[in-house]
Protein backbone atom coordinates (compact mmCIF):
# COMPACT_ATOMS: atom_id res chain seq x y z
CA UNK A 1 0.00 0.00 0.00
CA UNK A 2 1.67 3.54 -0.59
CA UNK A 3 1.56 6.59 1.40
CA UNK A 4 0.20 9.65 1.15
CA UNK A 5 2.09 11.91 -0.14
CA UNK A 6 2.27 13.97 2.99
CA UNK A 7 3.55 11.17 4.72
CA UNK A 8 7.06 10.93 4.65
CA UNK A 9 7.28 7.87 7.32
CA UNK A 10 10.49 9.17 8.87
CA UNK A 11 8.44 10.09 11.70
CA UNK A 12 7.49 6.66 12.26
CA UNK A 13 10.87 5.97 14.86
CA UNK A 14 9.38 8.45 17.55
CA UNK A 15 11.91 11.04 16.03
CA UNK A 16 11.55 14.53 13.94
CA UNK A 17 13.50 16.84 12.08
CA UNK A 18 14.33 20.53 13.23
CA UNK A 19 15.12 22.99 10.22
CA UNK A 20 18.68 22.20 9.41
CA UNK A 21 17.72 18.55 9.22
CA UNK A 22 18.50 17.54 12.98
CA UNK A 23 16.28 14.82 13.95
CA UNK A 24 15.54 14.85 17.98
CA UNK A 25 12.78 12.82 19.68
CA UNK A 26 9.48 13.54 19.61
CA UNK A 27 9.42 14.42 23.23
CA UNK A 28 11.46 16.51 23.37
CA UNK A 29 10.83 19.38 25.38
CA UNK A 30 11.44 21.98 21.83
CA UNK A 31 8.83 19.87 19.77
CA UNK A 32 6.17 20.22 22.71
CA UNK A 33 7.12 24.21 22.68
CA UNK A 34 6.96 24.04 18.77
CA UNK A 35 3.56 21.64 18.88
CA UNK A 36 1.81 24.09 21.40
CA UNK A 37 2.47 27.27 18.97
CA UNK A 38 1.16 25.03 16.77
CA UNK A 39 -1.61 24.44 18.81
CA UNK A 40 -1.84 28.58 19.80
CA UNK A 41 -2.00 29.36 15.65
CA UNK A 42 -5.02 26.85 15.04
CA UNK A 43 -7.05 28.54 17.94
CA UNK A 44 -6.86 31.37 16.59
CA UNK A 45 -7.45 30.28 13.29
CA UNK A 46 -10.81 28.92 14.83
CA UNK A 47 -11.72 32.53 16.23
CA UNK A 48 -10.97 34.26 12.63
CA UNK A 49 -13.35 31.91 11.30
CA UNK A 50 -16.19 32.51 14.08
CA UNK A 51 -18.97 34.64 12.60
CA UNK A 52 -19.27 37.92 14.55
CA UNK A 53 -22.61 37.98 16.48
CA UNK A 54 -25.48 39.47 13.93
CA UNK A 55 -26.23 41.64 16.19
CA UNK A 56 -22.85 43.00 16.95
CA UNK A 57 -22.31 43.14 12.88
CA UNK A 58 -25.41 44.97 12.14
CA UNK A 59 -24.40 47.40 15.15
CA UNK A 60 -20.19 47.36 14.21
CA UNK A 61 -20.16 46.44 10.35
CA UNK A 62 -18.33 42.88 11.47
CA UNK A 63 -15.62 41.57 13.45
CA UNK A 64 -13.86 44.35 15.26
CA UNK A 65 -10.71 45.91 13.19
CA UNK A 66 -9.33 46.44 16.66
CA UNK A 67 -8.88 42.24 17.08
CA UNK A 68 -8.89 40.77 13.28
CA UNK A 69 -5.90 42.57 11.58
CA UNK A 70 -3.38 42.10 14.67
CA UNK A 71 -4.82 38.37 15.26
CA UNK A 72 -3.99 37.61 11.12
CA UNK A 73 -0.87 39.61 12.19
CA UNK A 74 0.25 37.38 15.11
CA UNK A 75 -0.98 34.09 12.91
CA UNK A 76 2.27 35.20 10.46
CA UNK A 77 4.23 35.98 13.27
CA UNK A 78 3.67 32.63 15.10
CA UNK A 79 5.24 31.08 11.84
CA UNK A 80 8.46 32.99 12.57
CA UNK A 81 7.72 32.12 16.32
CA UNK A 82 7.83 28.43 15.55
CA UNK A 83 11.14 28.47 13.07
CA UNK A 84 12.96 29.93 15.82
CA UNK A 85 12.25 27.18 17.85
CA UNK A 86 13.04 24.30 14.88
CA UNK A 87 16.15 26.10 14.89
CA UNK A 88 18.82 24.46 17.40
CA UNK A 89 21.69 26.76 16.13
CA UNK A 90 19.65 30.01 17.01
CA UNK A 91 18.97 32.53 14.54
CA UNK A 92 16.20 35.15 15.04
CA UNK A 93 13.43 35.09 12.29
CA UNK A 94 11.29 36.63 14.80
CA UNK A 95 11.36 40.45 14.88
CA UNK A 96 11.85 43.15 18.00
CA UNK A 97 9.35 44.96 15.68
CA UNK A 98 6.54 42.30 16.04
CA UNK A 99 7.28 42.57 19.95
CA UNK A 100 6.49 46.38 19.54
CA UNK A 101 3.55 45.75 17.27
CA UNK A 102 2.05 43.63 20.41
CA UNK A 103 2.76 46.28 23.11
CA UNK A 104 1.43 48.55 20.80
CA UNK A 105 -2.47 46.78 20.15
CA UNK A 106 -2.28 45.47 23.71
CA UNK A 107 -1.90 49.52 24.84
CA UNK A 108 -4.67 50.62 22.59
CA UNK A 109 -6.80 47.72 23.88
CA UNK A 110 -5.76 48.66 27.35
CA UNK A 111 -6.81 52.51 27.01
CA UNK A 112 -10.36 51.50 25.56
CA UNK A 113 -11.37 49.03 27.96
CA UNK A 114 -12.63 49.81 31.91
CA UNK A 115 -9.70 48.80 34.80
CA UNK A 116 -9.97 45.71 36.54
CA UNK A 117 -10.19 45.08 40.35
CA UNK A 118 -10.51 41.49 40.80
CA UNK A 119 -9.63 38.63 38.65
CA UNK A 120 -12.76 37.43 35.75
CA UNK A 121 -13.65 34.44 34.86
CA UNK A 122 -12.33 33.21 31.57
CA UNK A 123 -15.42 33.16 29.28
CA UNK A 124 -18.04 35.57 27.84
CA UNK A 125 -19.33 35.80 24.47
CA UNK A 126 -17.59 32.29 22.48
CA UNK A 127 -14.98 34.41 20.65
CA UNK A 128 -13.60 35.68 24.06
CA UNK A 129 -13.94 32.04 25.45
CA UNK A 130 -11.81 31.06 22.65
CA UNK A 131 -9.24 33.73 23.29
CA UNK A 132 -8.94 33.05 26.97
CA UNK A 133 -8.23 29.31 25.71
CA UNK A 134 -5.52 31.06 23.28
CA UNK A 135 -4.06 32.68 26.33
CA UNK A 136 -3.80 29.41 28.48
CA UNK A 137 -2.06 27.83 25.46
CA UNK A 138 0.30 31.06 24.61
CA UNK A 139 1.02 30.70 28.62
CA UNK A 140 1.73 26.69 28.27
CA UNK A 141 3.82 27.52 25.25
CA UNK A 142 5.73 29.76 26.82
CA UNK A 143 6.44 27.77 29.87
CA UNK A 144 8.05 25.16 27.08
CA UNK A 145 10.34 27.40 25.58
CA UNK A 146 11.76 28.28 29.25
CA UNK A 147 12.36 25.35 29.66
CA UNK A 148 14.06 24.55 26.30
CA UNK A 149 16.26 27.85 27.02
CA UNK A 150 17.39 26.45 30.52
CA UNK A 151 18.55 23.63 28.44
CA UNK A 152 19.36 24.71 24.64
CA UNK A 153 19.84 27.49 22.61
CA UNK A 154 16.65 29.43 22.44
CA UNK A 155 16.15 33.23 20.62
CA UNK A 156 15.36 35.04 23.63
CA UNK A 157 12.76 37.27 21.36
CA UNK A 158 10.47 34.17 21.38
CA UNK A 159 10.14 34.16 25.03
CA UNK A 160 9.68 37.60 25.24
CA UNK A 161 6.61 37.55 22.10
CA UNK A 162 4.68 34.87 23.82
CA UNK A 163 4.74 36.95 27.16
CA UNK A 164 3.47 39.68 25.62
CA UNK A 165 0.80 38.09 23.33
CA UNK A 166 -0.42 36.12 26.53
CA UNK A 167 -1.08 39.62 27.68
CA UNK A 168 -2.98 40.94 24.39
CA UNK A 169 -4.98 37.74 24.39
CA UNK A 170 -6.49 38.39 27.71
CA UNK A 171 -7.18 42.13 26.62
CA UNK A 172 -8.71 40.74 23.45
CA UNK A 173 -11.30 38.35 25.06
CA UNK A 174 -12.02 41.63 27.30
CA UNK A 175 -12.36 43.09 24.64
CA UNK A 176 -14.70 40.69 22.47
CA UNK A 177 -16.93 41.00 25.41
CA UNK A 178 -17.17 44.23 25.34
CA UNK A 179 -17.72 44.35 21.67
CA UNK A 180 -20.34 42.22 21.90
CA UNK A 181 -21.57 43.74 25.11
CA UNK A 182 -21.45 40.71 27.60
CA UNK A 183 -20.58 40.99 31.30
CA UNK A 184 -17.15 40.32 32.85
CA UNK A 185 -17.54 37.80 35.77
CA UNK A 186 -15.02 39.05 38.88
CA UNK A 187 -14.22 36.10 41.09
């Protein structure tokens, strides 16, 4: 029987290959950093593709500027994100500039939405559900490339980007529920 074409089979040992061809194990503590910005890029490809309330669209003509164009930003970015990682010799594909572009949304989302007193419950309207769940997985991914930098050679930008983007995820979901005017829960 022959394989699919996107099936190479030399996965098949428990072993993968890194960008210059180095295979390490599966395990490995930079695939599970590399697998969870994975993970990170396909939750937020699931919010992109969530239809904006109708009665937020008829109300805001659509998804919110202020979250689409940075999230389809930080999708692109996330590529760079995971090369770094797939990288053992270093190398930086990931910018200082896309760390700026983050502090910069995660500002104006800041200034626009009301201070917080307590912690909230993660959930809301299901676009800011999904975006706390992007934040828990940013914050997982992150905690896997500490500990591949404790241990390997690690761009230190990468570390730095998934701090901050755990940060503009949280300000997004507060900010899909106020978009789409639902309650924050304090605890």
């Amino acid at each position: 029987m022959s394989r699919p074409i996107i099936s190479t089979g030399t996965g098949d040992d428990g072993m993968t290959g890194l960008l210059r061809g180095e295979r390490v194990p599966k395990s490995a503590m930079r695939v599970h950093a590399i697998g969870t910005v994975d993970e990170l890029n396909a939750i937020l490809g699931v919010v992109l593709s969530e239809e904006w309330p109708p009665e937020a669209s008829l109300a805001k003509g659509g998804f919110p500027e202020i979250l689409r164009t940075p999230l389809e930003r930080v999708q692109k970015a996330l590529f760079s994100v995971g090369a770094d990682l797939a990288s053992v010799s270093g190398g930086s594909r990931l910018s200082a500039m896309s760390i700026g572009e983050l502090e910069q949304w995660g500002a104006a989302m800041e200034q626009a939405l009301p201070s917080l007193g307590n912690f909230i419950l993660p959930g809301g309207s299901k676009i800011a559900a999904l975006l706390h769940q992007a934040r828990a997985v940013c914050r997982r991914a992150e905690r896997w490339v500490v500990g591949t930098s404790q241990e390997e050679r690690v761009n230190p930008e990468v570390r730095v980007y998934l701090n901050r983007l755990s940060d503009c995820l949280f300000l997004a979901a507060r900010m899909a529920n106020r978009e789409e005017t639902r309650e924050e829960v304090e605890v």
